[in-house]
PDB file of N, CA and C in Angstrom:
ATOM      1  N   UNK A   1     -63.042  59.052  20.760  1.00  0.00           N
ATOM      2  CA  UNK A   1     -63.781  58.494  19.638  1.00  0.00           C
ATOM      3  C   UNK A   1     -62.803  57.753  18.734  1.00  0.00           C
ATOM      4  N   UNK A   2     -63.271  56.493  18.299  1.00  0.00           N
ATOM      5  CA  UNK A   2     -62.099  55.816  17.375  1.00  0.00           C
ATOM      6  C   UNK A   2     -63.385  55.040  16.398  1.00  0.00           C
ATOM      7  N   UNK A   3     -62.343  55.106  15.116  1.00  0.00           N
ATOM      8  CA  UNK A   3     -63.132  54.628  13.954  1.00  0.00           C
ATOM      9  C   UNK A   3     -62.315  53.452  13.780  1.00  0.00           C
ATOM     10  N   UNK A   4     -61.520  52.981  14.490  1.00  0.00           N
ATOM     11  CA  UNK A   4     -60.376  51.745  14.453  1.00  0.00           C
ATOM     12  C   UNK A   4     -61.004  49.997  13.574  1.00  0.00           C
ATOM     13  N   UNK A   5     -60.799  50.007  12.449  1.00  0.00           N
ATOM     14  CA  UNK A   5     -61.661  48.892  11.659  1.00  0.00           C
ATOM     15  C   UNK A   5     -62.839  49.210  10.674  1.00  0.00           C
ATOM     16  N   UNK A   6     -62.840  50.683  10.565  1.00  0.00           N
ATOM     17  CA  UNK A   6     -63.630  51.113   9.781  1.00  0.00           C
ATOM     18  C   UNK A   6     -63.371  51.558   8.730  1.00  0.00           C
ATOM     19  N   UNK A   7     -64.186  51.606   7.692  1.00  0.00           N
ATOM     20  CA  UNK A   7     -63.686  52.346   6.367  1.00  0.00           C
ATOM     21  C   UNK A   7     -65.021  53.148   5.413  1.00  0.00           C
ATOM     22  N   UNK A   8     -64.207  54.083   5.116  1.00  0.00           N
ATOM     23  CA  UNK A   8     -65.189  55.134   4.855  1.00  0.00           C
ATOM     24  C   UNK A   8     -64.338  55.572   3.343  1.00  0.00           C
ATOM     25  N   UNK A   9     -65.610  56.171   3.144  1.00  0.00           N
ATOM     26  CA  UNK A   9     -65.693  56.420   1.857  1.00  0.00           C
ATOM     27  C   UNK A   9     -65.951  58.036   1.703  1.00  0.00           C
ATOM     28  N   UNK A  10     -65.145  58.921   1.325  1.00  0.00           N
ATOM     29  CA  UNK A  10     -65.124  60.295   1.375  1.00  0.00           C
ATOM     30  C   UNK A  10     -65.368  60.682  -0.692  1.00  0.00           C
ATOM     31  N   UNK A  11     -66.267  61.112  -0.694  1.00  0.00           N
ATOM     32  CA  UNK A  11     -66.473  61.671  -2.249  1.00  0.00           C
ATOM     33  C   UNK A  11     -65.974  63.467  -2.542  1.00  0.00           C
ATOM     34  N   UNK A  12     -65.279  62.702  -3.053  1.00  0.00           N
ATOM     35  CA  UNK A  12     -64.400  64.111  -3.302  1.00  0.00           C
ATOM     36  C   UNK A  12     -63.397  64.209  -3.011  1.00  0.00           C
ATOM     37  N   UNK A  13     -62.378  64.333  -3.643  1.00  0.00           N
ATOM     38  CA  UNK A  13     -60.528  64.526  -2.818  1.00  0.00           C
ATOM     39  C   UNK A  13     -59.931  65.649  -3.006  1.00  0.00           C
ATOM     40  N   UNK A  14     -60.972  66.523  -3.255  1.00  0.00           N
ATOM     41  CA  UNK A  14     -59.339  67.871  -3.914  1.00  0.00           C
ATOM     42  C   UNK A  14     -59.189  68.568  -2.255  1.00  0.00           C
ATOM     43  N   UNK A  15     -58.971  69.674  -2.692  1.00  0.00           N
ATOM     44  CA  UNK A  15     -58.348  70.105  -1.189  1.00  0.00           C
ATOM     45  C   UNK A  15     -58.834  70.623  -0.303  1.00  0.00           C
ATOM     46  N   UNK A  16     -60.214  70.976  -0.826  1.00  0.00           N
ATOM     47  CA  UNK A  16     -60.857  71.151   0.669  1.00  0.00           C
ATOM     48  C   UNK A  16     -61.765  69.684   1.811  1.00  0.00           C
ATOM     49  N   UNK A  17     -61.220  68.656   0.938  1.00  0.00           N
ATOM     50  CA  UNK A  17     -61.318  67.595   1.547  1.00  0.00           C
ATOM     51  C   UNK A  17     -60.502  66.690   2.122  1.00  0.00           C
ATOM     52  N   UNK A  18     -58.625  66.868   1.285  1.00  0.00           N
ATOM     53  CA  UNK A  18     -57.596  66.459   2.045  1.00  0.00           C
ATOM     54  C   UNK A  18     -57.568  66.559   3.735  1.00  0.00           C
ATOM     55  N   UNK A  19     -58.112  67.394   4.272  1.00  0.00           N
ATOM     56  CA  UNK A  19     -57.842  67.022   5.326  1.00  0.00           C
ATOM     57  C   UNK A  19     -58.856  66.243   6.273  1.00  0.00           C
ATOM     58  N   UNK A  20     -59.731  66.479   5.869  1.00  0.00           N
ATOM     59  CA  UNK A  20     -60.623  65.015   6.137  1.00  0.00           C
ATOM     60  C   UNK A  20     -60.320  63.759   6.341  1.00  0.00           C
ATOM     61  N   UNK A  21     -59.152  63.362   5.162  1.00  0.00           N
ATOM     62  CA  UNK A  21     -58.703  62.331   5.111  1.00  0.00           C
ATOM     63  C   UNK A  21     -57.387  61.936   6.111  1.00  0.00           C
ATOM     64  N   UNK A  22     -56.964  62.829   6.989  1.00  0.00           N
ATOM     65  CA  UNK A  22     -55.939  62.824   7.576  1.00  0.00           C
ATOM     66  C   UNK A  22     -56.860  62.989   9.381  1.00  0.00           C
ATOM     67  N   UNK A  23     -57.949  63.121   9.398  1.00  0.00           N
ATOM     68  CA  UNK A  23     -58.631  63.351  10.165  1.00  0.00           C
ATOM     69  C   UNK A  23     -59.129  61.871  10.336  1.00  0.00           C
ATOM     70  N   UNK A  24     -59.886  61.616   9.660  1.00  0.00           N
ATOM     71  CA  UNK A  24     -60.204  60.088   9.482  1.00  0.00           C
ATOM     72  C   UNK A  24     -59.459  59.193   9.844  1.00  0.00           C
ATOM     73  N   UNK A  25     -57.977  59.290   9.019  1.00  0.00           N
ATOM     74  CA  UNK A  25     -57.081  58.359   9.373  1.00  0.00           C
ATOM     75  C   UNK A  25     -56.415  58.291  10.885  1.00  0.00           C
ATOM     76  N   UNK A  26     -56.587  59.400  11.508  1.00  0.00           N
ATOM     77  CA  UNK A  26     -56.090  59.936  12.879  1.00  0.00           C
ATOM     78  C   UNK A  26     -57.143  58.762  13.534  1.00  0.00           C
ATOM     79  N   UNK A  27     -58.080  58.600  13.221  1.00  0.00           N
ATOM     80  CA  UNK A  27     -58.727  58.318  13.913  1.00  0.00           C
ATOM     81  C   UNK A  27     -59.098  56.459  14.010  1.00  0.00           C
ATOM     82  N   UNK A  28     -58.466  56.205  13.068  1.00  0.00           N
ATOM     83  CA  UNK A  28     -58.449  54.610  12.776  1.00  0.00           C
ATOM     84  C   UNK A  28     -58.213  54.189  11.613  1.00  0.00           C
ATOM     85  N   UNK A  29     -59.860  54.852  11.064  1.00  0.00           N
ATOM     86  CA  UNK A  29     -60.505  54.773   9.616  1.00  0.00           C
ATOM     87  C   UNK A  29     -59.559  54.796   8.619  1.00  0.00           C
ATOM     88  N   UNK A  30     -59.737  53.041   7.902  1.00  0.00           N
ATOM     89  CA  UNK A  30     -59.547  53.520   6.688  1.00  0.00           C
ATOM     90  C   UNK A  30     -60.061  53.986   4.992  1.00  0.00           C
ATOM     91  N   UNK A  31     -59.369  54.651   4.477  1.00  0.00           N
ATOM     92  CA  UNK A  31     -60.189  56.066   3.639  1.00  0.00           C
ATOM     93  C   UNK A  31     -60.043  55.434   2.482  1.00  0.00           C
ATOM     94  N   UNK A  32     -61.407  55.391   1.339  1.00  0.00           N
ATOM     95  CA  UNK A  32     -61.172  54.961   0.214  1.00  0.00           C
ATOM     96  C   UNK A  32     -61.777  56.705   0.032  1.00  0.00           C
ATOM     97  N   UNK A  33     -60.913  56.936  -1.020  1.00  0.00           N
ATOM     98  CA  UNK A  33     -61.436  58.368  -1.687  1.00  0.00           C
ATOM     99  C   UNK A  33     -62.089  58.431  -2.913  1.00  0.00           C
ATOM    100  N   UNK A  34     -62.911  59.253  -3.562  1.00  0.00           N
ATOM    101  CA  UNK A  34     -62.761  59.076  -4.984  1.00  0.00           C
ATOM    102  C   UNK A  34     -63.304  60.637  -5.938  1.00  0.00           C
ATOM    103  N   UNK A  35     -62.589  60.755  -6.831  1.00  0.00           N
ATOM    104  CA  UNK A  35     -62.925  62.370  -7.588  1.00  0.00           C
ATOM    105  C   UNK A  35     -62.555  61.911  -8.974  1.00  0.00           C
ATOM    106  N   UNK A  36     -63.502  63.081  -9.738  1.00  0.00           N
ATOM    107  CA  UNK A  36     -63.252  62.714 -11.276  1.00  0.00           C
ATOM    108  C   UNK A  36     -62.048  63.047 -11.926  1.00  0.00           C
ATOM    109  N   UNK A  37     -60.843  63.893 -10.688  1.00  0.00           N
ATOM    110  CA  UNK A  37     -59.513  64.362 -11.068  1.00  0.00           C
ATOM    111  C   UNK A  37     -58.762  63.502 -10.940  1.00  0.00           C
ATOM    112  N   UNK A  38     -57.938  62.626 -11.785  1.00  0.00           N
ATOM    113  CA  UNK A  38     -56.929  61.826 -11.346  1.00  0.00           C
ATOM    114  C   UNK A  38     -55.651  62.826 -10.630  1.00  0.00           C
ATOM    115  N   UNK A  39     -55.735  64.142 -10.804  1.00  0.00           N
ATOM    116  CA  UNK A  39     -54.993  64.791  -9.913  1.00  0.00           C
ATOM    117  C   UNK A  39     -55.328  65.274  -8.990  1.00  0.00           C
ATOM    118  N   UNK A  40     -56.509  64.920  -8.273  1.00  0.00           N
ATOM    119  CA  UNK A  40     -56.863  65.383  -7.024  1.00  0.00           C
ATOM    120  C   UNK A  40     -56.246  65.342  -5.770  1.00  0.00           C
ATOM    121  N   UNK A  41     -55.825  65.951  -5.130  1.00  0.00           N
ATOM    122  CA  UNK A  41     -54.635  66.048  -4.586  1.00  0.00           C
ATOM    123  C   UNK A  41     -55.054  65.143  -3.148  1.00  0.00           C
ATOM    124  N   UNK A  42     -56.431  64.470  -2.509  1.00  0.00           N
ATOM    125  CA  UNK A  42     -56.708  64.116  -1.610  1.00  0.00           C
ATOM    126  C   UNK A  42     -56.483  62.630  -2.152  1.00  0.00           C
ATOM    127  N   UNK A  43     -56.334  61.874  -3.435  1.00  0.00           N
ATOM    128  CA  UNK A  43     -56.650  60.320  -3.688  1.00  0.00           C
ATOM    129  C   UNK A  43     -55.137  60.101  -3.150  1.00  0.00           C
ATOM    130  N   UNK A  44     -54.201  60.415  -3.084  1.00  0.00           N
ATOM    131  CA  UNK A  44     -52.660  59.775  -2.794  1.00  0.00           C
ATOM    132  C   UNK A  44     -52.884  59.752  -1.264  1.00  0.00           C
ATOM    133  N   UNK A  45     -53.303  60.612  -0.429  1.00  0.00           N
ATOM    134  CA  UNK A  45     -53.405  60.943   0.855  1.00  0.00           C
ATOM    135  C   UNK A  45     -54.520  59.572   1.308  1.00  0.00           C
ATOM    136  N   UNK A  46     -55.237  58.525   0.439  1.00  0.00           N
ATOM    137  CA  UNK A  46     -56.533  58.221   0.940  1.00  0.00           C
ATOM    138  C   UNK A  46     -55.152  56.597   1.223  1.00  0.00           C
ATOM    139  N   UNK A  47     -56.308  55.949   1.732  1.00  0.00           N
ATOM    140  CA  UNK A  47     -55.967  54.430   1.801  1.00  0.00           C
ATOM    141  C   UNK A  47     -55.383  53.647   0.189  1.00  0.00           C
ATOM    142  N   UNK A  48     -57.147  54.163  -0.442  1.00  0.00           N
ATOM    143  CA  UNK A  48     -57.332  53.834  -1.745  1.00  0.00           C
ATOM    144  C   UNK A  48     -57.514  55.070  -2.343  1.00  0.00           C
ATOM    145  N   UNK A  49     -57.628  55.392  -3.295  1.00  0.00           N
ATOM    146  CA  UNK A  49     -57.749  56.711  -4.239  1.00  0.00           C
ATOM    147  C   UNK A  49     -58.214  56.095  -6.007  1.00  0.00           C
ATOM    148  N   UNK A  50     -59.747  56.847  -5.746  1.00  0.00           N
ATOM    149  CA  UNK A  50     -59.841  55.532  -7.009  1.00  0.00           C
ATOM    150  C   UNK A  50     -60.942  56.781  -7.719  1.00  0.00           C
ATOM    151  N   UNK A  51     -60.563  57.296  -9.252  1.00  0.00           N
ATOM    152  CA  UNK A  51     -61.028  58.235 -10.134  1.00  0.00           C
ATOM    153  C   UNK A  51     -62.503  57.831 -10.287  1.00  0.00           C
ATOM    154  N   UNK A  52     -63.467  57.875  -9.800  1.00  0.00           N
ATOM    155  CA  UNK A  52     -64.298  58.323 -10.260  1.00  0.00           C
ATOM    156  C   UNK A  52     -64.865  59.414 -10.503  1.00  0.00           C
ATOM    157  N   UNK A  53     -66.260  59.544 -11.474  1.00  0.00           N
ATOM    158  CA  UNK A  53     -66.744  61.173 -11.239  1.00  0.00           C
ATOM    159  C   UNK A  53     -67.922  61.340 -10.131  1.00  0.00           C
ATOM    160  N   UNK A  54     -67.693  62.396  -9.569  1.00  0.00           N
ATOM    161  CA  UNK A  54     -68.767  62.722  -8.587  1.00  0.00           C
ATOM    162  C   UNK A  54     -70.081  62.691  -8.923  1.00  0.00           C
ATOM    163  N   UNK A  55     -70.613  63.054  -9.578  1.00  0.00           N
ATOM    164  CA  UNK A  55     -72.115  62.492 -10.562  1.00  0.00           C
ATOM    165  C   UNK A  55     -72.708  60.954 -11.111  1.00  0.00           C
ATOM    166  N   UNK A  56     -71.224  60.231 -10.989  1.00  0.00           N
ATOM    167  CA  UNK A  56     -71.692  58.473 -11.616  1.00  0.00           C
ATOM    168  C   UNK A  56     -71.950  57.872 -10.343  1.00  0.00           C
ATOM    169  N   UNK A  57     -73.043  58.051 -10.264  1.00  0.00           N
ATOM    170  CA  UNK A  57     -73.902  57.200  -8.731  1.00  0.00           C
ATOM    171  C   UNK A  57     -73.391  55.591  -8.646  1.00  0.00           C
ATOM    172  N   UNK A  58     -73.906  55.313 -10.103  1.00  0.00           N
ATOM    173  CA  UNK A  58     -73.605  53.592 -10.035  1.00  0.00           C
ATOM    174  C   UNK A  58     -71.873  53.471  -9.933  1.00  0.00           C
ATOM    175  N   UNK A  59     -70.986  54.253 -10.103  1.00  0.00           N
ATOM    176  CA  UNK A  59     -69.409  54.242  -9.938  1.00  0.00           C
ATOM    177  C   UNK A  59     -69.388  54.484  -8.364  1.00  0.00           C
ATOM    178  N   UNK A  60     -69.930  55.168  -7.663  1.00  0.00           N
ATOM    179  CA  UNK A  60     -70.258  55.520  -6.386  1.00  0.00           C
ATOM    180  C   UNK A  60     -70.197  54.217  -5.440  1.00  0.00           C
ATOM    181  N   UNK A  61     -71.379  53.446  -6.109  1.00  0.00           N
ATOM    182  CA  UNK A  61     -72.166  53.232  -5.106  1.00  0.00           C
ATOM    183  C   UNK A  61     -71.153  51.136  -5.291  1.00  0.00           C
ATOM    184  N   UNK A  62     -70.633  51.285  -6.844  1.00  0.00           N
ATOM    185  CA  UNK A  62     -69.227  49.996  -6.900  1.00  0.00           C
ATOM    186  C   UNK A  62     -68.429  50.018  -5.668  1.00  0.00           C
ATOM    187  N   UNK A  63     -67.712  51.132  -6.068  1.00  0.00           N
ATOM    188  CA  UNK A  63     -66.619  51.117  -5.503  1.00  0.00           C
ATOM    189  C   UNK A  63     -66.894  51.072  -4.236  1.00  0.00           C
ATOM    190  N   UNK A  64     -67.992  51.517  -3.188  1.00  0.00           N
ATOM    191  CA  UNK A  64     -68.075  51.299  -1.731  1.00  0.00           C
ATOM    192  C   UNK A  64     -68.319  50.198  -1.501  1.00  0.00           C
ATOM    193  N   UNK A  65     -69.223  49.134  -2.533  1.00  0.00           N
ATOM    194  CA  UNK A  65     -69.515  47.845  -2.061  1.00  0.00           C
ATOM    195  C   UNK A  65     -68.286  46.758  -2.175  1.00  0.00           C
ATOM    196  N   UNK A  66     -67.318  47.232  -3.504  1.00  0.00           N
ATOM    197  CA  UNK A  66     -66.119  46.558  -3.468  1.00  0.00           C
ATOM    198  C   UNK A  66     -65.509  47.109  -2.194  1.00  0.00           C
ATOM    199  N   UNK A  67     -65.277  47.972  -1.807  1.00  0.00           N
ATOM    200  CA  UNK A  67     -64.392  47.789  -0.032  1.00  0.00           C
ATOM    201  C   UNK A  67     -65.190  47.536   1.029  1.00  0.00           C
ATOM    202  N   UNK A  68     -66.726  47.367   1.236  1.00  0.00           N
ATOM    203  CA  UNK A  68     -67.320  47.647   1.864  1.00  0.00           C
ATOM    204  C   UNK A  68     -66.759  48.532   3.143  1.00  0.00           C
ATOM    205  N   UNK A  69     -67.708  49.903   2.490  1.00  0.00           N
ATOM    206  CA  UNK A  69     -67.495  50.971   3.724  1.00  0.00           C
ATOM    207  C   UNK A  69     -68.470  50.911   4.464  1.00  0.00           C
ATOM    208  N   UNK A  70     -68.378  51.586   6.261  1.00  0.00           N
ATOM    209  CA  UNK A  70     -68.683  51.640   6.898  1.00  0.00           C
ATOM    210  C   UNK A  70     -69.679  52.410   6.622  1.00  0.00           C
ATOM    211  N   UNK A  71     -69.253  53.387   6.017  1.00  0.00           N
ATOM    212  CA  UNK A  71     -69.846  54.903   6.308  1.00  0.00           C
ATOM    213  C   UNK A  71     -69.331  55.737   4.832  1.00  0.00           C
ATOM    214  N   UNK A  72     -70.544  56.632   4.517  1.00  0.00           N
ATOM    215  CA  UNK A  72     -69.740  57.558   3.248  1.00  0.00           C
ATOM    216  C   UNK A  72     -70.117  59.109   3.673  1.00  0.00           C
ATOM    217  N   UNK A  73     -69.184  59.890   3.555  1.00  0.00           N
ATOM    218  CA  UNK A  73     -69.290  61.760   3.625  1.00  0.00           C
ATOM    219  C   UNK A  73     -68.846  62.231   2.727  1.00  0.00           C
ATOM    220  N   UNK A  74     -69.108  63.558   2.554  1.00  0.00           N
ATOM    221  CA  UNK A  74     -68.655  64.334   1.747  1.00  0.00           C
ATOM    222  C   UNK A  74     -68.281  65.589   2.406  1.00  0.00           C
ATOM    223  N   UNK A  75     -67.635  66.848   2.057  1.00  0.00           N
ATOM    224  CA  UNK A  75     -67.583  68.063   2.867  1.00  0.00           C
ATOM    225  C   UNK A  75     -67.285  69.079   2.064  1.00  0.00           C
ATOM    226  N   UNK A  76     -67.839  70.104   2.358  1.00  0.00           N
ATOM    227  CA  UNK A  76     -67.254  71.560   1.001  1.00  0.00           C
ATOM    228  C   UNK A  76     -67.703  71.138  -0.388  1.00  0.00           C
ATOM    229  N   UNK A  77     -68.741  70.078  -0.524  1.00  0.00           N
ATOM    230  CA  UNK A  77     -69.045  69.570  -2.092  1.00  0.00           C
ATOM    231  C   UNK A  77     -70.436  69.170  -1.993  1.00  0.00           C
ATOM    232  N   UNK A  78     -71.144  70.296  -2.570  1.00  0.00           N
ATOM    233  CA  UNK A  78     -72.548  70.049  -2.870  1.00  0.00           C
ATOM    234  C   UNK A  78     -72.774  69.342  -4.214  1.00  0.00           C
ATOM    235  N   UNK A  79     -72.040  68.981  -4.843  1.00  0.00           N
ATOM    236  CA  UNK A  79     -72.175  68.291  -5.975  1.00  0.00           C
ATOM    237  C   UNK A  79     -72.168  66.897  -5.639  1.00  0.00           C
ATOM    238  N   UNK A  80     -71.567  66.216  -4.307  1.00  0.00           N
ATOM    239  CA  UNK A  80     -71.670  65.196  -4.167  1.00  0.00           C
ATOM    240  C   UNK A  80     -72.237  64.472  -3.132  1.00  0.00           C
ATOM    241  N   UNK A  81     -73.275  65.024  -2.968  1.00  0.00           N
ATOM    242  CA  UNK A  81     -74.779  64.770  -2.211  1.00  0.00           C
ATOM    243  C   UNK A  81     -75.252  63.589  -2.533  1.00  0.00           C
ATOM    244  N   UNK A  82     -75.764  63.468  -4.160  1.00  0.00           N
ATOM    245  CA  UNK A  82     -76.523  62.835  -4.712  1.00  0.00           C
ATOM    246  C   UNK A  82     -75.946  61.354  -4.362  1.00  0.00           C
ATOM    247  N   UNK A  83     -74.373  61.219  -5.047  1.00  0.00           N
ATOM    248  CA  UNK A  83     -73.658  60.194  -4.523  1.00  0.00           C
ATOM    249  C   UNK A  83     -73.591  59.296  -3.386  1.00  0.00           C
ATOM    250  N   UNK A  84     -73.078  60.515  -2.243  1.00  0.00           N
ATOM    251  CA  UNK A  84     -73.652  60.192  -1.204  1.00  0.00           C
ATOM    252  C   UNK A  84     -74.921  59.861  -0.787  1.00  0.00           C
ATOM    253  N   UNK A  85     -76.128  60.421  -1.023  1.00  0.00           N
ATOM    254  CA  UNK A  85     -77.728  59.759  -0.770  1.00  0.00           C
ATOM    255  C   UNK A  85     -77.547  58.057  -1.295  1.00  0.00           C
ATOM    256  N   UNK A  86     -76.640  58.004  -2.995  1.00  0.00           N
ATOM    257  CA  UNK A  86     -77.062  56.697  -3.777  1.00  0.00           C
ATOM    258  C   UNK A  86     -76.505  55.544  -2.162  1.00  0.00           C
ATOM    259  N   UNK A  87     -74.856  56.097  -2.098  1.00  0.00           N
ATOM    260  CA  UNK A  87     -74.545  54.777  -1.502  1.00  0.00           C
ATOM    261  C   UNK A  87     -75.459  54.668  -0.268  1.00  0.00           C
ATOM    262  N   UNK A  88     -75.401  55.468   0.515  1.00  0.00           N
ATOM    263  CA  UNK A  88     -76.723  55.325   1.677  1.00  0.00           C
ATOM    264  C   UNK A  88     -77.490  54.375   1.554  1.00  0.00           C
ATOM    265  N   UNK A  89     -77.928  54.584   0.512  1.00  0.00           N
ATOM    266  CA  UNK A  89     -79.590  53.748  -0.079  1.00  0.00           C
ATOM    267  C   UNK A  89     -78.849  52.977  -0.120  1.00  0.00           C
ATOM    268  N   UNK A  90     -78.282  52.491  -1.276  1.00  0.00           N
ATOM    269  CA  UNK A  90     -78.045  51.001  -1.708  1.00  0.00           C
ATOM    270  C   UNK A  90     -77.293  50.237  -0.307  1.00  0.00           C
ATOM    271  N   UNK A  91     -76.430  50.788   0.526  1.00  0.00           N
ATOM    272  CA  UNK A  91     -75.891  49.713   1.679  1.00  0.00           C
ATOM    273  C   UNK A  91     -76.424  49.731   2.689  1.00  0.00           C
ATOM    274  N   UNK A  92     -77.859  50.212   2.882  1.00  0.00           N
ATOM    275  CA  UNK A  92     -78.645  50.727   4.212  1.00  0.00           C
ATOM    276  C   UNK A  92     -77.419  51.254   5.308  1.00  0.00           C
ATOM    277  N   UNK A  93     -77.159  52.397   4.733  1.00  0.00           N
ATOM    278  CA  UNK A  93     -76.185  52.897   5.507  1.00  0.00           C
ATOM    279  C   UNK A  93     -76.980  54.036   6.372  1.00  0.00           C
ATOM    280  N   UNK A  94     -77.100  54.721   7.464  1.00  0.00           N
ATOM    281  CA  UNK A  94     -77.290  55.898   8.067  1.00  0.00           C
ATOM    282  C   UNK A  94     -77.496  57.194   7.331  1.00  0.00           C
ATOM    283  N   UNK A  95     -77.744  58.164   6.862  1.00  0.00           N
ATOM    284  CA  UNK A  95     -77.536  59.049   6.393  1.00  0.00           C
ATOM    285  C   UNK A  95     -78.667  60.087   5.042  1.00  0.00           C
ATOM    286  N   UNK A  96     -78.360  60.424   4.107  1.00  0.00           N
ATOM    287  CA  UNK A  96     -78.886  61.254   3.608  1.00  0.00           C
ATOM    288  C   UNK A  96     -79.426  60.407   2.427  1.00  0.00           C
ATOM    289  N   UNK A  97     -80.917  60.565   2.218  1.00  0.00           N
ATOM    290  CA  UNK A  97     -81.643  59.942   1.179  1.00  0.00           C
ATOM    291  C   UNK A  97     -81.601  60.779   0.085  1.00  0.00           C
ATOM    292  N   UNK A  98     -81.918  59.953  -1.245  1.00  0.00           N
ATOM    293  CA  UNK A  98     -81.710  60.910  -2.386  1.00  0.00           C
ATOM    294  C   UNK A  98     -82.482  62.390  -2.434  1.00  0.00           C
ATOM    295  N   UNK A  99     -83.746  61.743  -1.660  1.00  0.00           N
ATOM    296  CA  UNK A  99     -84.708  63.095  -1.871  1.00  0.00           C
ATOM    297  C   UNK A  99     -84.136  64.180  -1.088  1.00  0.00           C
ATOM    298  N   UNK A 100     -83.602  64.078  -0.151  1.00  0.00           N
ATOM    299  CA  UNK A 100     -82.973  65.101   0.552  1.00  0.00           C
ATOM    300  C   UNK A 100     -81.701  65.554   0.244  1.00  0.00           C
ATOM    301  N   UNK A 101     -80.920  65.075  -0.787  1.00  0.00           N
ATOM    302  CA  UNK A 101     -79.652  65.497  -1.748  1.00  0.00           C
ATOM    303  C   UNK A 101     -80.557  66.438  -2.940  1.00  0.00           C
ATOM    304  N   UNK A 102     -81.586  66.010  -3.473  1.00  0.00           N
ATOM    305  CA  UNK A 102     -82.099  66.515  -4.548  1.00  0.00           C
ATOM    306  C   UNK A 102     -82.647  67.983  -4.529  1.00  0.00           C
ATOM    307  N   UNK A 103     -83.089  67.795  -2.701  1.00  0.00           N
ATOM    308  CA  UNK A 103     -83.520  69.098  -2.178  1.00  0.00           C
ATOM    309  C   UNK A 103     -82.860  69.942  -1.339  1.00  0.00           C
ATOM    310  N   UNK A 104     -81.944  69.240  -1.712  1.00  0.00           N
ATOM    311  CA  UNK A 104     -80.483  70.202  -1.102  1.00  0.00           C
ATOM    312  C   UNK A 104     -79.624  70.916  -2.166  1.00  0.00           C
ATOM    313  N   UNK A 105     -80.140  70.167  -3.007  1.00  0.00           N
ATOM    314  CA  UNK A 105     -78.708  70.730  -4.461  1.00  0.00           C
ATOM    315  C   UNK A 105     -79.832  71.075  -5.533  1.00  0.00           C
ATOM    316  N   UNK A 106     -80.796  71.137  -5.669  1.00  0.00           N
ATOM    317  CA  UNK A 106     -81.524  71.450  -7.123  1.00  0.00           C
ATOM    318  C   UNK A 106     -82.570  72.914  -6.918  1.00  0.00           C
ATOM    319  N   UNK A 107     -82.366  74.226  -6.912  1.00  0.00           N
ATOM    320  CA  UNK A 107     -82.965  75.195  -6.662  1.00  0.00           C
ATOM    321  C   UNK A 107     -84.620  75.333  -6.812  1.00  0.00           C
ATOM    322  N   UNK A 108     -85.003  74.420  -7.840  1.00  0.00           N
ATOM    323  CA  UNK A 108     -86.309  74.268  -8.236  1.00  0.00           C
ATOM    324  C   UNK A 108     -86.984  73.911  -7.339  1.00  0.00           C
ATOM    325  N   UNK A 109     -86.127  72.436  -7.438  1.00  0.00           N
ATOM    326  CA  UNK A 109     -87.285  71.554  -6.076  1.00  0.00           C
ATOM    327  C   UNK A 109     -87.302  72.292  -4.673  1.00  0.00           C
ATOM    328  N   UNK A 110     -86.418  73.318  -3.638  1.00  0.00           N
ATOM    329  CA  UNK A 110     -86.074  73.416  -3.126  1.00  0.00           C
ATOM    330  C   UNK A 110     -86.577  74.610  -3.194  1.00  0.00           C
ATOM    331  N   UNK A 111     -87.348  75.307  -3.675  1.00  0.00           N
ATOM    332  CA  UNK A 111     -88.243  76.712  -4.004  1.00  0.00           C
ATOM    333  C   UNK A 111     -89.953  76.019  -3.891  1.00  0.00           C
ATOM    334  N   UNK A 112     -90.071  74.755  -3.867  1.00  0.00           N
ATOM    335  CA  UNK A 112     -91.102  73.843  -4.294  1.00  0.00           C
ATOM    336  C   UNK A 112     -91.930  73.620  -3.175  1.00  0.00           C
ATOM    337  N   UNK A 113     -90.816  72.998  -2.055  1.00  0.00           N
ATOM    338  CA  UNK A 113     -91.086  72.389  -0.848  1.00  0.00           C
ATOM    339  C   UNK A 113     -91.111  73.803   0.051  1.00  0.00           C
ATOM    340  N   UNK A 114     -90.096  74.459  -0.347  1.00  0.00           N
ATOM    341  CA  UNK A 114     -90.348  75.998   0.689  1.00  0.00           C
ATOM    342  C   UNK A 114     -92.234  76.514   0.716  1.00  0.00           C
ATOM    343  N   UNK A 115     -92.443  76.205  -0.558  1.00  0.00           N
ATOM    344  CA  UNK A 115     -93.599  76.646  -0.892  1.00  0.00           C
ATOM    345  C   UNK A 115     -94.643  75.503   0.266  1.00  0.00           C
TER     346      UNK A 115
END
């Protein structure tokens, strides 16, 4: 499998996502990262490493269209679902729609639909 010319967009850099980014890169891909820590220990490890917060959708959904990514994930971070659903949507990318971030991360709605 090779991601060779691709670039992806990983939300979230601290450390249970650093190695993602070394995974990725193994693999071609190059990694724009982004977390609301300017010390997040995964943005130095990325291609690009660029502070945003995991909650600013519209900061999200910039910064992937300024590199245009291939593809966006997240891993070990339910907080950054939503993010992930925005860029989805906005670049008709593959993947997880807001409603299904909302009903993945919000206990209410997700007690709602069980119902």
């Amino acid at each position: 499998m090779s991601g060779a010319g691709k670039t992806l967009l990983l939300v979230g850099a601290g450390q249970a996502q650093a190695g993602s980014i070394a995974v990725a890169k193994r693999l071609g891909c190059r990694v724009v990262a982004m977390d609301g820590s300017p010390a997040a220990p995964g943005l130095p490890l990325a291609d690009i490493g660029a502070v945003v917060d995991l909650k600013d959708l519209d900061g999200a959904v910039a910064l992937a269209r300024e590199h245009h990514v291939d593809g966006v994930f997240t891993i070990a971070c339910e907080v950054a679902l939503p993010a992930v659903a925005a860029v989805c949507e906005a670049l008709n990318l593959p993947g997880l729609t807001s409603e299904q971030a909302a009903l993945a991360t919000n206990k209410g709605l997700m007690r709602q639909r069980y119902q």
